[in-house]
PDB file of N, CA and C in Angstrom:
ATOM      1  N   UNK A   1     -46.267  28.945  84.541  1.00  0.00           N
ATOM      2  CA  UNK A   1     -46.339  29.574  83.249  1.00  0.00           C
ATOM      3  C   UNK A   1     -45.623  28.692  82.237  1.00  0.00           C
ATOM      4  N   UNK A   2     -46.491  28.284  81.022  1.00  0.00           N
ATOM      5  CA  UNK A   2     -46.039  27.376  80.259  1.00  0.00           C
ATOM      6  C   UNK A   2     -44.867  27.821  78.998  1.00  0.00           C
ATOM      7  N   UNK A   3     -44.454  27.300  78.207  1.00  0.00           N
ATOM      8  CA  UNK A   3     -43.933  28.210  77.029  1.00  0.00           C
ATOM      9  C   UNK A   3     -44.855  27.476  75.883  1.00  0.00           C
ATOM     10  N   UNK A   4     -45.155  28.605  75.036  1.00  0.00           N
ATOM     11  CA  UNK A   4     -45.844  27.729  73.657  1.00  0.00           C
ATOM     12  C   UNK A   4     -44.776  27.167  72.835  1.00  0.00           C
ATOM     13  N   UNK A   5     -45.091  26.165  71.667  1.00  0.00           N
ATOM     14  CA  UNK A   5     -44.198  25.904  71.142  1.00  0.00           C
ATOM     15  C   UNK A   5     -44.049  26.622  70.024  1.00  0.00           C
ATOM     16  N   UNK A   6     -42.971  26.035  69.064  1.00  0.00           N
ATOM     17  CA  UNK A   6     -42.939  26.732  67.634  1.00  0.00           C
ATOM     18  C   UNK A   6     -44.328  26.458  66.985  1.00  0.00           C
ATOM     19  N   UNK A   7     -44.901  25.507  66.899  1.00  0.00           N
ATOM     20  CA  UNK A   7     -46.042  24.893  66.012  1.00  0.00           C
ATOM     21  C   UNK A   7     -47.351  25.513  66.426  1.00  0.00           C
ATOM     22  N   UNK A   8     -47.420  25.958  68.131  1.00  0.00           N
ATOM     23  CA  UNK A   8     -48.558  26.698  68.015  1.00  0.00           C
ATOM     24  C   UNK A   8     -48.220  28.037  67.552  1.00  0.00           C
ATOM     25  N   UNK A   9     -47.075  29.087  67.926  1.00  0.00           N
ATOM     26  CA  UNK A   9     -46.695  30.126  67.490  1.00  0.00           C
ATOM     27  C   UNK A   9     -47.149  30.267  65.941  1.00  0.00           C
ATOM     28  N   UNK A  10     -46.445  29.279  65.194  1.00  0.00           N
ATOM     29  CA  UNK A  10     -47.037  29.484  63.812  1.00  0.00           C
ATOM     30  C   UNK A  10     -48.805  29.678  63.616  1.00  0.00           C
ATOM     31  N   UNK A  11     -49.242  28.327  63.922  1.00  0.00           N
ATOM     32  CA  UNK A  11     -50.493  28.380  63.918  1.00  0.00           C
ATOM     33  C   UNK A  11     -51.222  29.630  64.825  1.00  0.00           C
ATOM     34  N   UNK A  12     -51.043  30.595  65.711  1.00  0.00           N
ATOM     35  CA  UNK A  12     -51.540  31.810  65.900  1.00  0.00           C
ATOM     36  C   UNK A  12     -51.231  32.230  64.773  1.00  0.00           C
ATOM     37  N   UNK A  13     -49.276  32.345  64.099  1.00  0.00           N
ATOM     38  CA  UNK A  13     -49.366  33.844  62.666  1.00  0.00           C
ATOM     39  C   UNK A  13     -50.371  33.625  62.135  1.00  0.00           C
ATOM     40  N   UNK A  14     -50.634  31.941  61.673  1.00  0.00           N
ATOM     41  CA  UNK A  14     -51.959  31.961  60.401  1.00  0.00           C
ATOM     42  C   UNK A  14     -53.123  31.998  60.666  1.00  0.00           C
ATOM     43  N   UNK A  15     -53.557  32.225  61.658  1.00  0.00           N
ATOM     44  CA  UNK A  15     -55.202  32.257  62.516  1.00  0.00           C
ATOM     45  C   UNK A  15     -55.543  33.871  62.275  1.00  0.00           C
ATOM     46  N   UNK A  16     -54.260  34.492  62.994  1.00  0.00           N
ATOM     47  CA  UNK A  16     -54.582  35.736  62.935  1.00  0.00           C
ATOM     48  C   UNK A  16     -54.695  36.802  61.303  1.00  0.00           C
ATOM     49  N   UNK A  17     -53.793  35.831  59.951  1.00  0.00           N
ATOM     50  CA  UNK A  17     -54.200  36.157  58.869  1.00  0.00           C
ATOM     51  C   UNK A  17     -55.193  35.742  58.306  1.00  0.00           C
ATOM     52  N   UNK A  18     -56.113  34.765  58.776  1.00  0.00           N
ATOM     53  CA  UNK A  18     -57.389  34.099  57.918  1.00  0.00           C
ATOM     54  C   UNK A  18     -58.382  35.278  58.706  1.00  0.00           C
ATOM     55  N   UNK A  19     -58.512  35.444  60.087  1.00  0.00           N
ATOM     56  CA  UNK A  19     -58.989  36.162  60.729  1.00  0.00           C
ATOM     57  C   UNK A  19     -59.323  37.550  60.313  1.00  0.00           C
ATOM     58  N   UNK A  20     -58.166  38.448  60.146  1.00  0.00           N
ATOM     59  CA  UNK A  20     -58.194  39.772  59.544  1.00  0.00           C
ATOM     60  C   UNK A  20     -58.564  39.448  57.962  1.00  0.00           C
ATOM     61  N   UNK A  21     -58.529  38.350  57.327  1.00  0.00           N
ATOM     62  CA  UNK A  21     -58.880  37.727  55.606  1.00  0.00           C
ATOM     63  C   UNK A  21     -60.209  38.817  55.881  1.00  0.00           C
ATOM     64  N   UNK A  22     -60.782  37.730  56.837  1.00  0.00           N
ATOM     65  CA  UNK A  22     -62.198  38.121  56.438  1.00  0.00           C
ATOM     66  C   UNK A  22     -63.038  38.863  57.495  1.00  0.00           C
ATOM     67  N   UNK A  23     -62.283  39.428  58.149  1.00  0.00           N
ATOM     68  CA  UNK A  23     -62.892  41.116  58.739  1.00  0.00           C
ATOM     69  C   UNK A  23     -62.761  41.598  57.711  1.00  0.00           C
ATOM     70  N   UNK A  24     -61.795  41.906  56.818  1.00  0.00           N
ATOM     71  CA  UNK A  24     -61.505  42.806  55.647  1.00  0.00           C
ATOM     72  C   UNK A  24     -63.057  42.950  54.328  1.00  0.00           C
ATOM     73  N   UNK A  25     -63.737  42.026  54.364  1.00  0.00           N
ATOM     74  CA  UNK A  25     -64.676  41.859  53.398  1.00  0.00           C
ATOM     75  C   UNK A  25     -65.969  42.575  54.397  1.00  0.00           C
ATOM     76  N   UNK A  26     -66.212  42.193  55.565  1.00  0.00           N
ATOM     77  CA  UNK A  26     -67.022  42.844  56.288  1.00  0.00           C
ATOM     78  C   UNK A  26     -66.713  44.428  56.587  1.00  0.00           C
ATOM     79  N   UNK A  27     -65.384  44.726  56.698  1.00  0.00           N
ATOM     80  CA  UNK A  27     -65.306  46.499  56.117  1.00  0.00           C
ATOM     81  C   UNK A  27     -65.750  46.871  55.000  1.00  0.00           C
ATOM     82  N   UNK A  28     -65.536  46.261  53.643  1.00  0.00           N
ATOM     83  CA  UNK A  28     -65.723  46.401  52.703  1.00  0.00           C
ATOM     84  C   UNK A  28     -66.860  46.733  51.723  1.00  0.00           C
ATOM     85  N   UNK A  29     -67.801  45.472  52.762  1.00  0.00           N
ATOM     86  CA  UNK A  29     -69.475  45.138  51.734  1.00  0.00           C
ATOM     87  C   UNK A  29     -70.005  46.420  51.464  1.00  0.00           C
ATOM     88  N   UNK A  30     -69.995  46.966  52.440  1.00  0.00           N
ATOM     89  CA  UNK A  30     -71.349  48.505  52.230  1.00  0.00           C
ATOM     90  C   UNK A  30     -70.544  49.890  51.500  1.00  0.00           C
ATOM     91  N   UNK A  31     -69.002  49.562  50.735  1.00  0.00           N
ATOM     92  CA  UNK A  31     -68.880  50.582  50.152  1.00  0.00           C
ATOM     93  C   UNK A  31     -69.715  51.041  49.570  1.00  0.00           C
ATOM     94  N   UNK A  32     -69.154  52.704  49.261  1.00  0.00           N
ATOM     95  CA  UNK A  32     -70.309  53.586  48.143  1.00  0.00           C
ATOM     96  C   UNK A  32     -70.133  53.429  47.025  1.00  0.00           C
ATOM     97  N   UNK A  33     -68.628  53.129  46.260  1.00  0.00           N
ATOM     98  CA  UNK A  33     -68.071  52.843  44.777  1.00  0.00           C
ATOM     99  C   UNK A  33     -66.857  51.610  45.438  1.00  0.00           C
ATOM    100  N   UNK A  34     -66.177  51.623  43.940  1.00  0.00           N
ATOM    101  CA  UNK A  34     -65.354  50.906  43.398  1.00  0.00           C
ATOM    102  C   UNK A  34     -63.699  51.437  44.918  1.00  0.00           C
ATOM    103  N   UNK A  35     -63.712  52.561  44.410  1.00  0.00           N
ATOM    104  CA  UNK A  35     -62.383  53.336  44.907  1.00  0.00           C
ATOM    105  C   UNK A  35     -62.542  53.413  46.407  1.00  0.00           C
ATOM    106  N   UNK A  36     -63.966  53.739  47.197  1.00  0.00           N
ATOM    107  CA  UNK A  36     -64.534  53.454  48.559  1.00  0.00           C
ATOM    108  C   UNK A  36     -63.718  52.265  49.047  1.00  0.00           C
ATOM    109  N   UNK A  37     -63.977  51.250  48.484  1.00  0.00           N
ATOM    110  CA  UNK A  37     -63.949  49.786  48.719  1.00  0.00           C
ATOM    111  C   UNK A  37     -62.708  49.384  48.405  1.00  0.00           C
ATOM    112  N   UNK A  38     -62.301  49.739  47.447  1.00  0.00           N
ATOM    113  CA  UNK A  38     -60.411  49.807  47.634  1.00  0.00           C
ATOM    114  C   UNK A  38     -59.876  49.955  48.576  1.00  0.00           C
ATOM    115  N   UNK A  39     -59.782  51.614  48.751  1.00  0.00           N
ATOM    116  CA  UNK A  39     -59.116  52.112  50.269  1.00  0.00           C
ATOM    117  C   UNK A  39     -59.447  51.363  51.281  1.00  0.00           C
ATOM    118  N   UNK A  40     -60.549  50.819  52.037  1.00  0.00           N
ATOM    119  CA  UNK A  40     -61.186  50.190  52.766  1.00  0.00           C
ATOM    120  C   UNK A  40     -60.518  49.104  52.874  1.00  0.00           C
ATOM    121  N   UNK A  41     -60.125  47.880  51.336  1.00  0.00           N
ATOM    122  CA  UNK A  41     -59.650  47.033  51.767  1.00  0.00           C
ATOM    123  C   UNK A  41     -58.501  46.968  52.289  1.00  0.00           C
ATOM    124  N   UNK A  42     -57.534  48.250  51.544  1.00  0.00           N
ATOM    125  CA  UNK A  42     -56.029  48.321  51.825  1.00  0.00           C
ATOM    126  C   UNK A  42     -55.655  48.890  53.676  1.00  0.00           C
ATOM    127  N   UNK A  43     -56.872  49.319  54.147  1.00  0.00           N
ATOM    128  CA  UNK A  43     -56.646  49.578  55.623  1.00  0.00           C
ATOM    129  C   UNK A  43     -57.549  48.910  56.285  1.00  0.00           C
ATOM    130  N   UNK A  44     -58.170  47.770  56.104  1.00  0.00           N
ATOM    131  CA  UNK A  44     -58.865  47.016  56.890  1.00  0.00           C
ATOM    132  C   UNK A  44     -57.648  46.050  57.501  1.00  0.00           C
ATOM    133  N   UNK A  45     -57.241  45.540  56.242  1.00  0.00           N
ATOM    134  CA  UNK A  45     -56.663  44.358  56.410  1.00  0.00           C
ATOM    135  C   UNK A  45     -55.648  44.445  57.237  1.00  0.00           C
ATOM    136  N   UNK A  46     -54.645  45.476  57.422  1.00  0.00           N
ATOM    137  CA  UNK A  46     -53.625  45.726  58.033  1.00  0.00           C
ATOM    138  C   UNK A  46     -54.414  45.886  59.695  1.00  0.00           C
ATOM    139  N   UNK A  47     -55.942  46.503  59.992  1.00  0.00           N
ATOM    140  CA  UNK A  47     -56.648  46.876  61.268  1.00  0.00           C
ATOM    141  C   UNK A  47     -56.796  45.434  61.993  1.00  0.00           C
ATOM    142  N   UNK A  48     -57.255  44.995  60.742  1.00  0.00           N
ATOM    143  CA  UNK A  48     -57.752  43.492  61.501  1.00  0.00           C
ATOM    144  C   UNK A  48     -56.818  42.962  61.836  1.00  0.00           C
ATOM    145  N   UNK A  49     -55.436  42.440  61.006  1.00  0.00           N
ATOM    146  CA  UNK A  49     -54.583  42.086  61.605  1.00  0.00           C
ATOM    147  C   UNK A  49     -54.195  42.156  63.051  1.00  0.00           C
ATOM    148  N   UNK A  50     -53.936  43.494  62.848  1.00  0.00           N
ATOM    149  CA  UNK A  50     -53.094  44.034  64.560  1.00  0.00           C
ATOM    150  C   UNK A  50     -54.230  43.699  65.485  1.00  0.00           C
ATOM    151  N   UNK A  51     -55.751  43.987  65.371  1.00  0.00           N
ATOM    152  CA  UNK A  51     -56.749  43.515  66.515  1.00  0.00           C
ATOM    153  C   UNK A  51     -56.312  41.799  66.529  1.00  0.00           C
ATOM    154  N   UNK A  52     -56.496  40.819  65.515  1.00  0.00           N
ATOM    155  CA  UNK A  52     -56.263  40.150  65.871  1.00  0.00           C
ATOM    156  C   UNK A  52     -54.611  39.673  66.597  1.00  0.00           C
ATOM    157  N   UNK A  53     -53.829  40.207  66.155  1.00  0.00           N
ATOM    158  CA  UNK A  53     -52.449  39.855  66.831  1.00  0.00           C
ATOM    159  C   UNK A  53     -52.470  40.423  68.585  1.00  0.00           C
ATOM    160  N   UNK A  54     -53.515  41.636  68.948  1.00  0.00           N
ATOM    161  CA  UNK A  54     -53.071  41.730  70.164  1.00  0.00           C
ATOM    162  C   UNK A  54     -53.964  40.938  70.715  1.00  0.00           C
ATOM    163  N   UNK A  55     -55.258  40.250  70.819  1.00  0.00           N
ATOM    164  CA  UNK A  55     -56.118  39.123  71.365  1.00  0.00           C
ATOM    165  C   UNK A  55     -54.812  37.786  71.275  1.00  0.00           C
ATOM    166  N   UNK A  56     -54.501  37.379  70.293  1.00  0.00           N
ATOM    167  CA  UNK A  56     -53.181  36.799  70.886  1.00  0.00           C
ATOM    168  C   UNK A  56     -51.977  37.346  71.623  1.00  0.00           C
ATOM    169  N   UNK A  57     -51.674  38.205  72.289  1.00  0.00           N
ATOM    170  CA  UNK A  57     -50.777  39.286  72.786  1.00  0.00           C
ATOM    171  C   UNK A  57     -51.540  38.511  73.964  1.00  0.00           C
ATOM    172  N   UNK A  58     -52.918  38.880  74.461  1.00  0.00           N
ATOM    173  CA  UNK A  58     -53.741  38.985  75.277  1.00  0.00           C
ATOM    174  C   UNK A  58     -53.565  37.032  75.751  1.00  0.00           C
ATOM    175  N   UNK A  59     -53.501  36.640  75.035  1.00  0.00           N
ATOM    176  CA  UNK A  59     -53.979  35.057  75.306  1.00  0.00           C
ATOM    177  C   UNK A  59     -52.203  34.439  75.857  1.00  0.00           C
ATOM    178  N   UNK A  60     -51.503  35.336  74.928  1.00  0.00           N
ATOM    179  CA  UNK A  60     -50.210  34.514  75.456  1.00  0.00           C
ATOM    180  C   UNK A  60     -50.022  34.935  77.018  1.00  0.00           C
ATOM    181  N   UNK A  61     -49.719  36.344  77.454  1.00  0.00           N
ATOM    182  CA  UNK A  61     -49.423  36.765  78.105  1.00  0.00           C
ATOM    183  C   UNK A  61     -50.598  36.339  79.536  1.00  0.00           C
ATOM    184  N   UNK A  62     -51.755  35.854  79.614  1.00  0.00           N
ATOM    185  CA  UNK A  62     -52.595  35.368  80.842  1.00  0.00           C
ATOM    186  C   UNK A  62     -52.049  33.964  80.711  1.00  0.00           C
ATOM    187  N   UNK A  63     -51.639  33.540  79.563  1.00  0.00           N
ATOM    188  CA  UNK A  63     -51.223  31.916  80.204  1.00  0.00           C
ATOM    189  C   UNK A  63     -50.144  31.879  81.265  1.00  0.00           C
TER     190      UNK A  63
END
């Protein structure tokens, strides 16, 4: 069992924020209004996040 370093650690935080970036627009597209698509973005982004942070959860922990 290896240890990652600092440099990949970082590079997962920012993978997993470009990642949830743009799940967040794919929640978003098919709102019904303006205010739909608000709410949507303000709880996508935080969803996608955490899916993406535990697939890294998932990737650290089988190495």
């Amino acid at each position: 069992m290896g240890v990652k370093s600092f440099g990949a650690a970082v590079t997962l935080v920012f993978a997993t924020f470009a990642d949830s970036g743009t799940m967040t627009a794919d929640f978003t597209r098919w709102a019904k209004n303006e205010r739909v698509g608000l709410f949507a973005a303000i709880t996508a982004f935080p969803f996608g996040k955490v899916l993406a942070e535990l697939v890294g959860v998932i990737i650290v922990v089988k190495r």
